[in-house]
C-alpha atoms as a PDB file:
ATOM      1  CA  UNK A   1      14.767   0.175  10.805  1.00  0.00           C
ATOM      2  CA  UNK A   2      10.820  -0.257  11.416  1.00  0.00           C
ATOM      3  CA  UNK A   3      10.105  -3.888  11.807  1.00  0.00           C
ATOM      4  CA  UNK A   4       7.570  -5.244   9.803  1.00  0.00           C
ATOM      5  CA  UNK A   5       6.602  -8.001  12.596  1.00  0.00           C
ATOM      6  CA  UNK A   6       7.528  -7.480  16.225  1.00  0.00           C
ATOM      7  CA  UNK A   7       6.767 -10.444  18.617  1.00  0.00           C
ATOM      8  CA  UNK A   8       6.892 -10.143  22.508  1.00  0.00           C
ATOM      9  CA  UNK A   9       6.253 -12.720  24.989  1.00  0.00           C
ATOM     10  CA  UNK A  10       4.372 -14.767  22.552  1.00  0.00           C
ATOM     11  CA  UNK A  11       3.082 -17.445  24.535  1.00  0.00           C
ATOM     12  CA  UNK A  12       0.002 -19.410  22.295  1.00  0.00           C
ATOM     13  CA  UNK A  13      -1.648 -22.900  23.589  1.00  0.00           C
ATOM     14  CA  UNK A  14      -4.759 -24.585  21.786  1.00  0.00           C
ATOM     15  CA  UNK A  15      -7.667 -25.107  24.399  1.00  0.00           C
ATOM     16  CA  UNK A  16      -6.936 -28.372  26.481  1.00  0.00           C
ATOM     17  CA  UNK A  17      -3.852 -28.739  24.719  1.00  0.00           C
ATOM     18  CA  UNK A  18      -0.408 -28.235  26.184  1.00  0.00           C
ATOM     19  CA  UNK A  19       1.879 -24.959  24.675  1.00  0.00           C
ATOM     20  CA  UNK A  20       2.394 -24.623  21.016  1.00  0.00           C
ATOM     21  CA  UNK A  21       4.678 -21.795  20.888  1.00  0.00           C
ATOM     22  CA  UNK A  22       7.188 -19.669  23.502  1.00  0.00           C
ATOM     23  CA  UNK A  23       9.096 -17.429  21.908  1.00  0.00           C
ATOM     24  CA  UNK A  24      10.425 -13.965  24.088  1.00  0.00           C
ATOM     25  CA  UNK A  25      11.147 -11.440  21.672  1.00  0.00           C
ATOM     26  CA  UNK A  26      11.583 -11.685  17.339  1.00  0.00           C
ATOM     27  CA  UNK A  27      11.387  -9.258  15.075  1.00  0.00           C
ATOM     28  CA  UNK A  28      11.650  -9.071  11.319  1.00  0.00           C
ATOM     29  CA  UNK A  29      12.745  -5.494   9.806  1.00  0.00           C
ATOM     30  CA  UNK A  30      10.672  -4.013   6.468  1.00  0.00           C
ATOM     31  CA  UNK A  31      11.895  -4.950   3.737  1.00  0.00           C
ATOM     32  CA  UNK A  32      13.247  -8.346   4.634  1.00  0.00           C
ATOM     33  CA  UNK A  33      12.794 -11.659   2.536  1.00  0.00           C
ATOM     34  CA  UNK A  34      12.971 -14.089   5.508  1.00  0.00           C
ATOM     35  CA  UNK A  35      12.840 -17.818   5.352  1.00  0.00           C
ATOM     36  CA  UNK A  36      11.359 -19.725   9.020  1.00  0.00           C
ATOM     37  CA  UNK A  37      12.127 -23.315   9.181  1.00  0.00           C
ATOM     38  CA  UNK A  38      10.779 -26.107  10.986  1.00  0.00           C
ATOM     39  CA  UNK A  39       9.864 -29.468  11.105  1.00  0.00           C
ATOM     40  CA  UNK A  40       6.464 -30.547  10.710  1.00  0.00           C
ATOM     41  CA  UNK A  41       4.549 -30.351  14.317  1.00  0.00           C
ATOM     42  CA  UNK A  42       6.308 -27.372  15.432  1.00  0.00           C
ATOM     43  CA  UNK A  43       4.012 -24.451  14.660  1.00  0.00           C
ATOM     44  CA  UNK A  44       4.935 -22.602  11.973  1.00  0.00           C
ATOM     45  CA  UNK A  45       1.429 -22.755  10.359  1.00  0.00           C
ATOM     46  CA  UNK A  46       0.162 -21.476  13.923  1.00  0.00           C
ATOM     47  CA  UNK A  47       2.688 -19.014  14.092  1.00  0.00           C
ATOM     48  CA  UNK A  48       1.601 -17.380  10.751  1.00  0.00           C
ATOM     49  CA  UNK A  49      -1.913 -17.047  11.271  1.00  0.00           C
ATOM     50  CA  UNK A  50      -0.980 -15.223  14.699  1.00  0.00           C
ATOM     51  CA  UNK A  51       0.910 -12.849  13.028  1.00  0.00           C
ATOM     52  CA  UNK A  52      -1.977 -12.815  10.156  1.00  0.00           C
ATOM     53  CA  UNK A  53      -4.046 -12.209  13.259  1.00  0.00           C
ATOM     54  CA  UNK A  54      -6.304 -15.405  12.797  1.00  0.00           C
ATOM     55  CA  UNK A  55      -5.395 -16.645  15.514  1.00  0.00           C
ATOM     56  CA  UNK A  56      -4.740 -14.384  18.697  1.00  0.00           C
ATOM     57  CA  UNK A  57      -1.843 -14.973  21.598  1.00  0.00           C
ATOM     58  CA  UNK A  58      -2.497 -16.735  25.086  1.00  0.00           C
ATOM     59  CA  UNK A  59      -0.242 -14.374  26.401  1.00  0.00           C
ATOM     60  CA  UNK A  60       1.916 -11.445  24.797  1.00  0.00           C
ATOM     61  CA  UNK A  61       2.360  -9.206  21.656  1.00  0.00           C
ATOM     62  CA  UNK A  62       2.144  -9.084  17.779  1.00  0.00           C
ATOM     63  CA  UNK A  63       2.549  -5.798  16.352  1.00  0.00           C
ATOM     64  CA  UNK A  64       2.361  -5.934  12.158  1.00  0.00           C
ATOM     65  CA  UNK A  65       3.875  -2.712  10.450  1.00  0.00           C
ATOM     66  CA  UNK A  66       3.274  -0.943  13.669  1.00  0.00           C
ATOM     67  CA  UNK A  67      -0.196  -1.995  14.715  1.00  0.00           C
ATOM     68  CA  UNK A  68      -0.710  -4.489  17.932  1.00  0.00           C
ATOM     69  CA  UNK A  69      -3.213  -6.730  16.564  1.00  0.00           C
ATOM     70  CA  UNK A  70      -4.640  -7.071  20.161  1.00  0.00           C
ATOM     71  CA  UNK A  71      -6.141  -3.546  19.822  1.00  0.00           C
ATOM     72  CA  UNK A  72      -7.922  -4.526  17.370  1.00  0.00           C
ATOM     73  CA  UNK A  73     -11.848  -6.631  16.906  1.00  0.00           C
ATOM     74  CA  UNK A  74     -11.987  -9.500  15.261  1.00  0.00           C
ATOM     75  CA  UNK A  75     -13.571  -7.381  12.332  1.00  0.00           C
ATOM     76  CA  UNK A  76     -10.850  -4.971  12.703  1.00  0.00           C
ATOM     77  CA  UNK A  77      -8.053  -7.894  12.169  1.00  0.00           C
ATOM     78  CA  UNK A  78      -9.999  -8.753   9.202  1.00  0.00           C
ATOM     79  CA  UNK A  79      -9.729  -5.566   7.204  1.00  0.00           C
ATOM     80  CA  UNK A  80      -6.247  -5.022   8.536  1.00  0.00           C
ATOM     81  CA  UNK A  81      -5.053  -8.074   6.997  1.00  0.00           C
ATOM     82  CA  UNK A  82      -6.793  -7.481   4.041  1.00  0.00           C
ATOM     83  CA  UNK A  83      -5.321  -3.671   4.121  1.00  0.00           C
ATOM     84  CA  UNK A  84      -1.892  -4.933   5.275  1.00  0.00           C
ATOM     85  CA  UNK A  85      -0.825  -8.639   4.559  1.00  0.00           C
ATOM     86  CA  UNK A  86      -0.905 -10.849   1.909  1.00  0.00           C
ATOM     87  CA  UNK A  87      -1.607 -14.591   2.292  1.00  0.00           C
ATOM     88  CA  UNK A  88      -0.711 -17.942   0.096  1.00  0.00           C
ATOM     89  CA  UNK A  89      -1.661 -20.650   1.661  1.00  0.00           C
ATOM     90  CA  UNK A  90      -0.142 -24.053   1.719  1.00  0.00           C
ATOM     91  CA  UNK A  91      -3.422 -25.087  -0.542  1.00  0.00           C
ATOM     92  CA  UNK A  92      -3.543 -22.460  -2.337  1.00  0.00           C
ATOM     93  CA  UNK A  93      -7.743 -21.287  -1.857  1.00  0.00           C
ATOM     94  CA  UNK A  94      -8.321 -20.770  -5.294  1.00  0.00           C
ATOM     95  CA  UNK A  95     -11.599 -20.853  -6.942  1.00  0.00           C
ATOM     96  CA  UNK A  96     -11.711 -23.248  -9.295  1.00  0.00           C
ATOM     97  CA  UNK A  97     -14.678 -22.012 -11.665  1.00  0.00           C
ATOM     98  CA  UNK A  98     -13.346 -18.550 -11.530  1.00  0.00           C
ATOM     99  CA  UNK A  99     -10.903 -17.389 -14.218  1.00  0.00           C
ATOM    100  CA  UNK A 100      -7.222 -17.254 -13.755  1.00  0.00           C
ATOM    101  CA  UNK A 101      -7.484 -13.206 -13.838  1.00  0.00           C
ATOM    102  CA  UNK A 102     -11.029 -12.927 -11.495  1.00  0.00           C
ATOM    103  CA  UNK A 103      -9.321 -15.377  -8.721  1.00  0.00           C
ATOM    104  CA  UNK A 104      -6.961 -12.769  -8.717  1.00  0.00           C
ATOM    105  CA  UNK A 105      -8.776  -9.891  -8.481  1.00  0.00           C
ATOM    106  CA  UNK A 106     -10.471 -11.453  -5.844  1.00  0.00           C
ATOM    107  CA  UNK A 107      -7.854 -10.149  -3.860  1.00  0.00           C
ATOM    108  CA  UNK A 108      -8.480  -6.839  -3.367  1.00  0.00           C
ATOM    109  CA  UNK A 109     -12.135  -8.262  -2.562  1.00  0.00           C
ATOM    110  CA  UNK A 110     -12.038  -7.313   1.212  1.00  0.00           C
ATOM    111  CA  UNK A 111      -9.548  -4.790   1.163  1.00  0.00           C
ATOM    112  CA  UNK A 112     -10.919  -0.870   2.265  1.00  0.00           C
ATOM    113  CA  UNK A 113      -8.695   0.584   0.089  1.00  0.00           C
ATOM    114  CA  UNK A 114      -9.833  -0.599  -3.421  1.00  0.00           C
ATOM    115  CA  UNK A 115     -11.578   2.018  -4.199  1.00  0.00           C
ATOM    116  CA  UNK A 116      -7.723   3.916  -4.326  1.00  0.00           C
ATOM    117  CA  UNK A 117      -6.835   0.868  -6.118  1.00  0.00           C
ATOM    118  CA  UNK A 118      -6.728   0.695 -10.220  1.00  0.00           C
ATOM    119  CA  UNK A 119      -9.706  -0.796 -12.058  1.00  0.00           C
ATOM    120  CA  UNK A 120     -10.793  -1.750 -15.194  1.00  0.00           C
ATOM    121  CA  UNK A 121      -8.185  -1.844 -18.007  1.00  0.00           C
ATOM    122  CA  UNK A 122      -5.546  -0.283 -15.508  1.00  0.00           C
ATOM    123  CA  UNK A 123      -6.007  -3.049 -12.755  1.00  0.00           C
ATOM    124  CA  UNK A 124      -5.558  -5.470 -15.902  1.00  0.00           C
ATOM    125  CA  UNK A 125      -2.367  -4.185 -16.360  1.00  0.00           C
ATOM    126  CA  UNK A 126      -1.192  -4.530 -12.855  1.00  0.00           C
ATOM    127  CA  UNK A 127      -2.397  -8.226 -13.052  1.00  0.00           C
ATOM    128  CA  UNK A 128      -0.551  -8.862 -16.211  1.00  0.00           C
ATOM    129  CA  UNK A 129       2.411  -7.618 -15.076  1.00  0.00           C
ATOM    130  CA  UNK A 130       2.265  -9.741 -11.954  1.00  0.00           C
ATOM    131  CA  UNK A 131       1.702 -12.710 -14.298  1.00  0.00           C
ATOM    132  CA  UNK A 132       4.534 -12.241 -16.284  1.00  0.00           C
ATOM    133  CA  UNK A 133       6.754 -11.142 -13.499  1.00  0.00           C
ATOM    134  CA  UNK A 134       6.240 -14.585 -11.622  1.00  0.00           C
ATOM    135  CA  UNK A 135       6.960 -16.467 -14.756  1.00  0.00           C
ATOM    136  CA  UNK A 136       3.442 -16.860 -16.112  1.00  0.00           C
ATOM    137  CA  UNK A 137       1.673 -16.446 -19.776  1.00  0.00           C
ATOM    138  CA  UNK A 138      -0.661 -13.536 -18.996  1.00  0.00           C
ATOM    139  CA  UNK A 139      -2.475 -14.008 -22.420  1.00  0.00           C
ATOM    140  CA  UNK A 140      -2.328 -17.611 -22.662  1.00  0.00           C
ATOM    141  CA  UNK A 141      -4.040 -18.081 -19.268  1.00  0.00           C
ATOM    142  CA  UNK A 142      -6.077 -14.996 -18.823  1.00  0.00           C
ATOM    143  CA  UNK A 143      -9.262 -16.519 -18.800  1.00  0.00           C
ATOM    144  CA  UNK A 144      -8.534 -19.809 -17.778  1.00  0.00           C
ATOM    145  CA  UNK A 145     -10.578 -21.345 -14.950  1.00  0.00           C
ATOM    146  CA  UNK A 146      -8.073 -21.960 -12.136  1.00  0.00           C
ATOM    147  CA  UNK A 147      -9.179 -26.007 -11.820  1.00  0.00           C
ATOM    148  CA  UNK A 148      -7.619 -26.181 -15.086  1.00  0.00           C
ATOM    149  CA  UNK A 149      -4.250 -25.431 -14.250  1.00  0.00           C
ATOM    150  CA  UNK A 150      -1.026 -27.325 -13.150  1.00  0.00           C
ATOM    151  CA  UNK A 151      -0.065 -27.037  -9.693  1.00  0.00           C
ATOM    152  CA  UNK A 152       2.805 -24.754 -10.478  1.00  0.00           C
ATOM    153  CA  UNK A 153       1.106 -22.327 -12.269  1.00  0.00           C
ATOM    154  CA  UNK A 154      -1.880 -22.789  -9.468  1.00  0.00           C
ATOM    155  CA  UNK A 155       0.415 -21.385  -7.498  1.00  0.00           C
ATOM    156  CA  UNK A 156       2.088 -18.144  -9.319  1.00  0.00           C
ATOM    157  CA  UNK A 157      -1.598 -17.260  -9.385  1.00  0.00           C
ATOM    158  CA  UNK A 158      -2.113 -17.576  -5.547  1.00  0.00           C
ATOM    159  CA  UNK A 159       1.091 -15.334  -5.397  1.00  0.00           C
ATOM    160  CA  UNK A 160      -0.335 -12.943  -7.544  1.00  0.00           C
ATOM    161  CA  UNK A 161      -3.492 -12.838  -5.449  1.00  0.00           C
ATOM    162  CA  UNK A 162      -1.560 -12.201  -2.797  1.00  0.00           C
ATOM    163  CA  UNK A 163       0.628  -8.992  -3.902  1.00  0.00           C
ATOM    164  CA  UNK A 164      -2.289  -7.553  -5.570  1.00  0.00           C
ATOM    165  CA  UNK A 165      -3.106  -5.288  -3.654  1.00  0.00           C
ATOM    166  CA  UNK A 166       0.183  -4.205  -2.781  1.00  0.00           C
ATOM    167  CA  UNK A 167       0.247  -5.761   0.749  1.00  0.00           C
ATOM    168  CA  UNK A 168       3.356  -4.547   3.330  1.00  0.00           C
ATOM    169  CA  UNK A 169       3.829  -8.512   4.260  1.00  0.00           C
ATOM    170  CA  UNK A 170       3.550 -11.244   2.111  1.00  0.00           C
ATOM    171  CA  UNK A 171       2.807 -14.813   4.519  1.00  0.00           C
ATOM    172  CA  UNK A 172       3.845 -17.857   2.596  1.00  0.00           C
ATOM    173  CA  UNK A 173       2.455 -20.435   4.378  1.00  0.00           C
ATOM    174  CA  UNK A 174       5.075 -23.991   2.691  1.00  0.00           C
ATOM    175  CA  UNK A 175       4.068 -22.213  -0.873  1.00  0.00           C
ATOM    176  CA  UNK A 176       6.456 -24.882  -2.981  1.00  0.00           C
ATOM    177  CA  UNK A 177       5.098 -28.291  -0.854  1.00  0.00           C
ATOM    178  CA  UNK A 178       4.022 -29.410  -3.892  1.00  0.00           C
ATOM    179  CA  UNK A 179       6.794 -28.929  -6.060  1.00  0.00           C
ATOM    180  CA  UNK A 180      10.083 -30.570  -6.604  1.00  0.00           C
ATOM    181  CA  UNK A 181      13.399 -28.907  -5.333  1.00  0.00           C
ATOM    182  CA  UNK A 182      14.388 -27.358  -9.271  1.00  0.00           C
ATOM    183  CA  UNK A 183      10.581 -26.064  -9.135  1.00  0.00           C
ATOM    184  CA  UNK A 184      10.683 -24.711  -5.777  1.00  0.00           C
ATOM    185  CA  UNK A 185      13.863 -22.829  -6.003  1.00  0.00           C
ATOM    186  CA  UNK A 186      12.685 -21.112  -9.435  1.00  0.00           C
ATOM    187  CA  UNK A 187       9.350 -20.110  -7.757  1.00  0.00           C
ATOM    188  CA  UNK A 188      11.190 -18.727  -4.373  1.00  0.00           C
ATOM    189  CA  UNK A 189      13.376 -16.563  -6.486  1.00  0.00           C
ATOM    190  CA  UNK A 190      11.360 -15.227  -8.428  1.00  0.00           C
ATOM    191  CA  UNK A 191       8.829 -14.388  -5.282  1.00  0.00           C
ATOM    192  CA  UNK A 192      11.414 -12.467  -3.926  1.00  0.00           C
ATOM    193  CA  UNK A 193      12.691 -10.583  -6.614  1.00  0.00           C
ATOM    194  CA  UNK A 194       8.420  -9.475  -6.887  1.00  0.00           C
ATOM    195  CA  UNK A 195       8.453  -8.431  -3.581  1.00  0.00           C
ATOM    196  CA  UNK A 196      12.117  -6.646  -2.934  1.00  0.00           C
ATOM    197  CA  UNK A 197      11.027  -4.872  -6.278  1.00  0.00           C
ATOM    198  CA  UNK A 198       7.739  -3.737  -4.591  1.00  0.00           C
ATOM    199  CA  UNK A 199       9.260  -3.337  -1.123  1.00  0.00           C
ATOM    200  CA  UNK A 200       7.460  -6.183   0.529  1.00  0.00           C
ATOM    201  CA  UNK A 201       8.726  -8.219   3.363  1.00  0.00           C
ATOM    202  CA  UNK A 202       8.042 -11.602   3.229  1.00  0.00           C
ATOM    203  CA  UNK A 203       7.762 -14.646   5.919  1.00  0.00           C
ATOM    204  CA  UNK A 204       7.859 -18.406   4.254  1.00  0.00           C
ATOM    205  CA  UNK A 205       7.654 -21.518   6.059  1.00  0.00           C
ATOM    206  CA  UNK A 206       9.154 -24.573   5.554  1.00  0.00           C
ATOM    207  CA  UNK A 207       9.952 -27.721   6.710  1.00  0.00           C
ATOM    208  CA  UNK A 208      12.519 -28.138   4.210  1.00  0.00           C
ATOM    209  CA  UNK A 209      15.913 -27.516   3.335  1.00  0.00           C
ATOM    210  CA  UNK A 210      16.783 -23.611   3.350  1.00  0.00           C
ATOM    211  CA  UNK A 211      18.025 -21.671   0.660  1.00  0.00           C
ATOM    212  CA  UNK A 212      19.961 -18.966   1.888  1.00  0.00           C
ATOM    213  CA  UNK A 213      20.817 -17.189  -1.742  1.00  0.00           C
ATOM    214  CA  UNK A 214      17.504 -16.673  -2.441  1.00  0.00           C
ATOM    215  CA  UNK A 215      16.428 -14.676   1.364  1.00  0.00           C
ATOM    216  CA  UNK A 216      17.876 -12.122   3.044  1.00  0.00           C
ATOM    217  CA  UNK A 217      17.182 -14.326   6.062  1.00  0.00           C
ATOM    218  CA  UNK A 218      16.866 -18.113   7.531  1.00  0.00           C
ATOM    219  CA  UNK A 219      15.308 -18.549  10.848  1.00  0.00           C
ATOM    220  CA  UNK A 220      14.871 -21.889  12.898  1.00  0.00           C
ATOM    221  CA  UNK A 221      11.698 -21.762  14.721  1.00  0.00           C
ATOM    222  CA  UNK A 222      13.440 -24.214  17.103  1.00  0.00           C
ATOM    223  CA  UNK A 223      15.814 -21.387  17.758  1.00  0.00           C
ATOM    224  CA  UNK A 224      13.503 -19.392  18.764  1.00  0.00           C
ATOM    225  CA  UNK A 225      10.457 -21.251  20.536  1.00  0.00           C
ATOM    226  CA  UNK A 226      11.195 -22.071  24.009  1.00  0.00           C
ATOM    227  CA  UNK A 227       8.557 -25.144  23.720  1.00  0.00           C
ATOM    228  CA  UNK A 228      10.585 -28.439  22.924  1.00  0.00           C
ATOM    229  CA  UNK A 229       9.240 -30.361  19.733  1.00  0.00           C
ATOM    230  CA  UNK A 230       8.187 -32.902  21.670  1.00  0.00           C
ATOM    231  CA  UNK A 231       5.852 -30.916  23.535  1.00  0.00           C
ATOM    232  CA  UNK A 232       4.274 -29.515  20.621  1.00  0.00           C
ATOM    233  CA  UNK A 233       0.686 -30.227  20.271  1.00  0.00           C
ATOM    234  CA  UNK A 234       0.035 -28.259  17.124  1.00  0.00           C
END
């Protein structure tokens, strides 16, 4: 099977700092809900935004859905990502002022293919059905501005963002930090059932405990990353 990510003598260290990351060879097949653990400090946020291609390696490969991100400009990572990937952030990034249904739309903002993409009432109906499908009241909230909104549903909207656009990868960057453990665990399922319906891989991190019913996968980033915690910078 393809992979969706392919890493190869991913060596990445901060300028002046010591190494953040070591890891010789990981890959993650299409299609594949994985979970990455780690504690805090031990660069799973750093290790998402080089495979988002945000950030780029001191030394190896990251290939995403067949492309080595290397090859590409800064510009080119950009769209790519845009094309490609879809992000959540740990903070979310939503606009408060903007509605609940034009924060989402906002995520096919950058992306070269939405002119391919539905619009108008049809691209409506894709949004709605996100909504609903991660648990959300499509009607009720529909033109809500996002800074009036409860964490939670704060972030079933950043989700939706995210698929949109119908990305290969979905990066979850510790989507459920805010949320208690009943919370989180509703939230994670239902994520996955959106994307394994959709055929999206995923990658979530999180320093906390894993849940191994609700991914096809649980990694340790410890396992993997050749630099000791302690030597972590990052």
């Amino acid at each position: 099977m393809t992979a969706s990510v392919r890493l190869e003598q991913l060596r990445f260290a901060y300028p002046g700092h010591a190494p953040v990351l070591d890891i010789e060879h990981f890959e993650v097949p299409r299609g594949q809900q994985l979970l990455l653990r780690g504690g805090s400090g031990t660069g799973k946020s750093t290790l998402l935004a080089l495979m988002a291609g945000v950030l780029q390696p001191t030394h190896g490969r990251v290939e995403v859905v067949g492309q080595d991100l290397a090859a590409l400009s800064s510009a080119g990572r950009d769209r790519f990502r845009a094309d490609h990937c879809g992000v959540i952030f740990q903070q979310f990034n939503l606009l408060p002022f903007l509605s609940v249904r034009d924060n989402i739309a906002l995520g096919l903002a950058f992306n070269s293919r939405r002119r391919q993409m539905p619009r108008g009432a049809a691209l409506d109906a894709r949004i709605h059905g996100l909504l609903d499908a991660l648990g959300l009241d499509a009607r009720a909230l529909w033109s809500r501005a996002a800074g009036r909104l409860s964490v939670g549903q704060q972030q079933r909207v950043a989700a939706a963002r995210a698929l949109v656009g119908q990305p290969q990868l979905l990066l979850a960057d510790e989507p459920t930090s805010a949320l208690d453990t009943a919370s989180a665990t509703a939230f994670l399922r239902v994520l996955g059932d959106t994307c394994r319906g959709n055929g999206i891989s995923s990658i979530v991190v999180s320093h906390g405990p894993a849940l191994p019913p609700l991914f096809d996968a649980v990694q340790d980033l410890a396992e993997l990353n050749h630099v000791r915690p302690m030597q972590v910078a990052a």
